[in-house]
C-alpha atoms as a PDB file:
ATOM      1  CA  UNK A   1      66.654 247.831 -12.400  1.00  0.00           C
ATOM      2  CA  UNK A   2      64.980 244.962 -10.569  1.00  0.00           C
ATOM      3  CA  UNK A   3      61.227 244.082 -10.526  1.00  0.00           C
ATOM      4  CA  UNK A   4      59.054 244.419  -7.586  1.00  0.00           C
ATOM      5  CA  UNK A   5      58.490 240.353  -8.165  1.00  0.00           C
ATOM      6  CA  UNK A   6      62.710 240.016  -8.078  1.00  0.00           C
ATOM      7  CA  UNK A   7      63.102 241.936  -4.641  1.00  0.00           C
ATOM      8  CA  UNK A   8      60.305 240.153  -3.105  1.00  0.00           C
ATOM      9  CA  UNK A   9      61.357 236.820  -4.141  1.00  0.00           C
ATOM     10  CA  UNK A  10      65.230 237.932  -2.913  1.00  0.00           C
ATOM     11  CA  UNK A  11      63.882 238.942   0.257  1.00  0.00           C
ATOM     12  CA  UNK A  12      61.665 235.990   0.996  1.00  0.00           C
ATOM     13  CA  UNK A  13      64.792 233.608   0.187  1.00  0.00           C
ATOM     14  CA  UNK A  14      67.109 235.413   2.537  1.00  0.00           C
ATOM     15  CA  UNK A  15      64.236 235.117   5.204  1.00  0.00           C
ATOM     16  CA  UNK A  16      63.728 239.113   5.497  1.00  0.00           C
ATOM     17  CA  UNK A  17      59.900 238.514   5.554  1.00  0.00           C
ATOM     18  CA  UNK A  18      59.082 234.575   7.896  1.00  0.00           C
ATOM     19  CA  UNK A  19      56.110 235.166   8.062  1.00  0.00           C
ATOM     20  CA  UNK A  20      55.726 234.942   3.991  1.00  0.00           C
ATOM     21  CA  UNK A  21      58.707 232.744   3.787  1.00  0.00           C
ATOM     22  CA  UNK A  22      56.536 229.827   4.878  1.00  0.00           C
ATOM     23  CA  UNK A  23      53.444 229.934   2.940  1.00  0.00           C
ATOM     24  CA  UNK A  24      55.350 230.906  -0.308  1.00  0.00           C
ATOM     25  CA  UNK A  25      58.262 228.862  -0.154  1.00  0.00           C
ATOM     26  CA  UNK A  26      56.969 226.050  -2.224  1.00  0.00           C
ATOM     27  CA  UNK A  27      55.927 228.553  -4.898  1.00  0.00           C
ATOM     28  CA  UNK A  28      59.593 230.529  -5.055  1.00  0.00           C
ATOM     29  CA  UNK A  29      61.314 227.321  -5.237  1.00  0.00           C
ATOM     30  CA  UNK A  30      59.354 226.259  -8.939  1.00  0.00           C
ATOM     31  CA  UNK A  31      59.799 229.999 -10.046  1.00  0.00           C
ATOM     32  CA  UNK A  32      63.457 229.952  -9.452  1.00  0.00           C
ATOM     33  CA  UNK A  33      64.012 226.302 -10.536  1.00  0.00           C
ATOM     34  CA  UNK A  34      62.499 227.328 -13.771  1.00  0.00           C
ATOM     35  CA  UNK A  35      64.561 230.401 -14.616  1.00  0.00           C
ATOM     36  CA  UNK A  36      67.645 228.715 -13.498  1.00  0.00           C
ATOM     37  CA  UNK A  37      67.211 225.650 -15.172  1.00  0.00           C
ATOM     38  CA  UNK A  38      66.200 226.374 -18.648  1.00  0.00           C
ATOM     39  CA  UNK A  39      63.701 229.419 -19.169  1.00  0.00           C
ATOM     40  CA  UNK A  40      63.347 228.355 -22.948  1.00  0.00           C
ATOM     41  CA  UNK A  41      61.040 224.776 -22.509  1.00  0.00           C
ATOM     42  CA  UNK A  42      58.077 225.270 -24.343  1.00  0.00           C
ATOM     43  CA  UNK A  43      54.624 225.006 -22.524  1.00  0.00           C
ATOM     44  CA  UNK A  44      53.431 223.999 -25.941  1.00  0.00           C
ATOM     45  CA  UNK A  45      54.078 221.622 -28.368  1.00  0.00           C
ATOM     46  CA  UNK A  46      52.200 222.717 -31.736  1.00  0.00           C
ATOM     47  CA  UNK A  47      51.576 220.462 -34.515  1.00  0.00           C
ATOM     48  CA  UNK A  48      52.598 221.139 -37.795  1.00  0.00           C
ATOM     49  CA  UNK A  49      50.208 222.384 -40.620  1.00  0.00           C
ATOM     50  CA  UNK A  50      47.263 221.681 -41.383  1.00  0.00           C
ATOM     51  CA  UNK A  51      47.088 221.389 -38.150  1.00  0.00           C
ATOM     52  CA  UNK A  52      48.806 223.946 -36.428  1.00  0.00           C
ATOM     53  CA  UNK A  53      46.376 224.959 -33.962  1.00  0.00           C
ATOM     54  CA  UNK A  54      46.558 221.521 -31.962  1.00  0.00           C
ATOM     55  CA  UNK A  55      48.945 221.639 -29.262  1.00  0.00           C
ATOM     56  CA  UNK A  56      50.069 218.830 -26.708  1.00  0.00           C
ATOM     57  CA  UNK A  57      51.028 220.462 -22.791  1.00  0.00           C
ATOM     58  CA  UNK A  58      54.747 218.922 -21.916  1.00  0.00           C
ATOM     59  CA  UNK A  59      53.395 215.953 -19.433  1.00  0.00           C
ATOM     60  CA  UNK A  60      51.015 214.923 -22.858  1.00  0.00           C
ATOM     61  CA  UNK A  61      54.057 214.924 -24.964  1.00  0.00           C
ATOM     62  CA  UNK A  62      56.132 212.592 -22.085  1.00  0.00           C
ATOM     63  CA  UNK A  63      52.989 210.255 -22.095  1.00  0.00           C
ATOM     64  CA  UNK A  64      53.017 209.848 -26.294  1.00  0.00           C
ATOM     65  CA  UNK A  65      57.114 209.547 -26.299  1.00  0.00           C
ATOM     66  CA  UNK A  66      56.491 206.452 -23.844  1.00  0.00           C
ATOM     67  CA  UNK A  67      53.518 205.184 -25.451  1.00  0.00           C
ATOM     68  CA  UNK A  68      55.421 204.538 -28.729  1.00  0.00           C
ATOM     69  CA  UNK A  69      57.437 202.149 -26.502  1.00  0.00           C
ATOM     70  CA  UNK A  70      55.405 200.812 -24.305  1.00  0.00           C
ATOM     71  CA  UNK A  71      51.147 199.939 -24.729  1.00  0.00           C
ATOM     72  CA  UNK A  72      50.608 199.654 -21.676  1.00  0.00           C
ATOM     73  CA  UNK A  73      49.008 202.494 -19.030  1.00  0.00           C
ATOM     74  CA  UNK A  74      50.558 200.814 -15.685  1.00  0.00           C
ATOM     75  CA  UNK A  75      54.015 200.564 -17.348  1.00  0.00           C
ATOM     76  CA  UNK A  76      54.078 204.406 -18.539  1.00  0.00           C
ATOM     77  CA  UNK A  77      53.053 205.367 -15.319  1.00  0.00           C
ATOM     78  CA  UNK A  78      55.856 203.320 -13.714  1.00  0.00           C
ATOM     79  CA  UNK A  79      58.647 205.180 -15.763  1.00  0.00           C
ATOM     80  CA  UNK A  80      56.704 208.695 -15.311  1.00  0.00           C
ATOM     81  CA  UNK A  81      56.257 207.955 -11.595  1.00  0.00           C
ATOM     82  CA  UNK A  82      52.102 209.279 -12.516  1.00  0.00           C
ATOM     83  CA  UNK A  83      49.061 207.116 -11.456  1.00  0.00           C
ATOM     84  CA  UNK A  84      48.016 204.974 -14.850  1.00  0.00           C
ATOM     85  CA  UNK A  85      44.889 206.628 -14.417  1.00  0.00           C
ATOM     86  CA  UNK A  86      46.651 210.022 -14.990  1.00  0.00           C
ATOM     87  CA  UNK A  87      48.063 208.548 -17.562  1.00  0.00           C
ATOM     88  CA  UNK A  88      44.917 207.723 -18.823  1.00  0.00           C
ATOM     89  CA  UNK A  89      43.664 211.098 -18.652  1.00  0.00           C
ATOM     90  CA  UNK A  90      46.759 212.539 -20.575  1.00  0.00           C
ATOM     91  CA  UNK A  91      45.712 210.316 -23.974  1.00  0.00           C
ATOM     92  CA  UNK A  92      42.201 210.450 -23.648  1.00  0.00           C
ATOM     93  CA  UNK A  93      42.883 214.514 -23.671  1.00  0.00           C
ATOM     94  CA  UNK A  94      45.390 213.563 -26.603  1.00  0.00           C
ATOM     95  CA  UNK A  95      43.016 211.912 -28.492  1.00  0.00           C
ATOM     96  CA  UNK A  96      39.916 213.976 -28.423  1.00  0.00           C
ATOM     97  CA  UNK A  97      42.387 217.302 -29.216  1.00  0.00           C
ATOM     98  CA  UNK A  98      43.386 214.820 -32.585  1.00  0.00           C
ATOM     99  CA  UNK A  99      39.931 213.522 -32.937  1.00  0.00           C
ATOM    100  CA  UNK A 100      40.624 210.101 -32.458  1.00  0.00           C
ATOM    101  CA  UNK A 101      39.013 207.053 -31.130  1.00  0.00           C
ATOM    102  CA  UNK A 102      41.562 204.546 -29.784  1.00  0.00           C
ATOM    103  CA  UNK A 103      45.152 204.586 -28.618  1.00  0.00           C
ATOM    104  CA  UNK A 104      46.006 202.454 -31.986  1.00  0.00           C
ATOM    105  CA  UNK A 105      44.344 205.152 -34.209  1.00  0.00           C
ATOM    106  CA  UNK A 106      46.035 208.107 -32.233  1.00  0.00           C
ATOM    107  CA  UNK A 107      49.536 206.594 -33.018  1.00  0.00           C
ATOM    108  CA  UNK A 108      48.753 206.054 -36.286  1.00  0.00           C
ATOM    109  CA  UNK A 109      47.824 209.668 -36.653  1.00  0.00           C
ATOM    110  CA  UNK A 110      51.024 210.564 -34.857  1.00  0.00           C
ATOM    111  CA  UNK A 111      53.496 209.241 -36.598  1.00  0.00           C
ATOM    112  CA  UNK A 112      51.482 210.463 -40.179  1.00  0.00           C
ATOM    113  CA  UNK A 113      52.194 213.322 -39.185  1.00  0.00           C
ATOM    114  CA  UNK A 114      55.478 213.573 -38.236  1.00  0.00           C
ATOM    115  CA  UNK A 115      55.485 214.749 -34.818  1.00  0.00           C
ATOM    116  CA  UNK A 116      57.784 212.161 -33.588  1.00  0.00           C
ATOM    117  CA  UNK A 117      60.294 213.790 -36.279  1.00  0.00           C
ATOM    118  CA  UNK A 118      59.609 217.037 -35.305  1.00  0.00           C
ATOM    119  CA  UNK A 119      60.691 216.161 -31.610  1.00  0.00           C
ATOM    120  CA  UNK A 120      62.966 214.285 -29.688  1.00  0.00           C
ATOM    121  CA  UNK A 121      63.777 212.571 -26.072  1.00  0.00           C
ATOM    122  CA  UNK A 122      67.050 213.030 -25.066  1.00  0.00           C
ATOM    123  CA  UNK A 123      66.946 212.491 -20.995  1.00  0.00           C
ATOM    124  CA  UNK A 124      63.532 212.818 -20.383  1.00  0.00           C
ATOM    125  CA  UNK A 125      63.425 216.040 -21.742  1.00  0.00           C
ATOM    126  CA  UNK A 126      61.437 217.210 -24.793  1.00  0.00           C
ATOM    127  CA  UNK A 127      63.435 219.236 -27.310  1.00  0.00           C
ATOM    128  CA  UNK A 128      62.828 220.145 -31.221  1.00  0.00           C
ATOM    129  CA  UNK A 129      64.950 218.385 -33.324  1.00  0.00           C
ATOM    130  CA  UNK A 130      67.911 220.327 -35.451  1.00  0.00           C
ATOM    131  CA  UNK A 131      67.667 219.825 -38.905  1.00  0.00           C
END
C-alpha cells in the first residue's frame, strides 16, 4: 500500500494536478533524486569517542576533505563551485563545534583523531571506510 505522500508525488509528476505541478516541482525533483540515488548517505558524520556527540553536516565534511589538500578558501570554493565566504562559514562552524581556534589547530585536531581514517572520498562522495 502506497502513502498519501507517494500518490501525490505520482500524480504531480504525471501532471494530474498543474496547478501544484508548478510550485512543487523543484521540491519533488530533490525528494525523488534522493530516494533514487542513494537513500543511505548520512546527514551526519559523528565523531568517534570521546567525542561522539560532535557531528559534521555532509557540505562541512566536503569542505575538511578539500582543506587537507588545499589552504586556501578561494581554491576550495573553486572545486566545490560555493562562494569562499561559504566556505568560510563551513570551518568557522567546524571549528567552534571542535573548539578550536585556527584552521591549523582544527587539522591538527582532525587528523588526532582519526576522522580522515574513519572516512573516505571516492568521487566527491563521502563514504565510511571498510575495514
Amino acid at each position: 500500500m502506497h502513502s498519501y505522500w507517494d500518490e501525490l508525488v505520482k500524480s504531480v509528476i504525471n501532471k494530474k494536478h498543474s496547478k501544484f505541478s508548478f510550485r512543487f516541482a523543484s521540491k519533488l525533483k530533490k525528494y525523488q533524486r534522493r530516494k533514487k540515488d542513494n537513500p543511505f548517505v548520512p546527514l551526519r558524520y559523528y565523531l568517534d569517542p570521546p567525542y561522539q556527540n560532535i557531528y559534521f553536516t555532509p557540505r562541512e565534511v566536503q569542505c575538511l576533505f578539500c582543506c587537507q589538500k588545499s589552504s586556501q578558501y578561494k581554491v576550495i570554493a573553486r572545486v566545490l563551485n560555493l562562494s569562499d565566504r561559504t566556505i568560510e562559514a563551513y570551518l568557522r562552524k567546524i571549528r567552534d563545534k571542535i573548539n578550536c581556534h585556527t584552521k591549523k589547530e582544527m587539522m591538527k585536531f582532525i587528523h588526532e583523531i582519526g576522522f580522515f581514517k574513519k572516512y573516505e572520498e571516492v568521487d566527491g562522495k563521502i563514504s565510511e571506510k571498510t575495514k
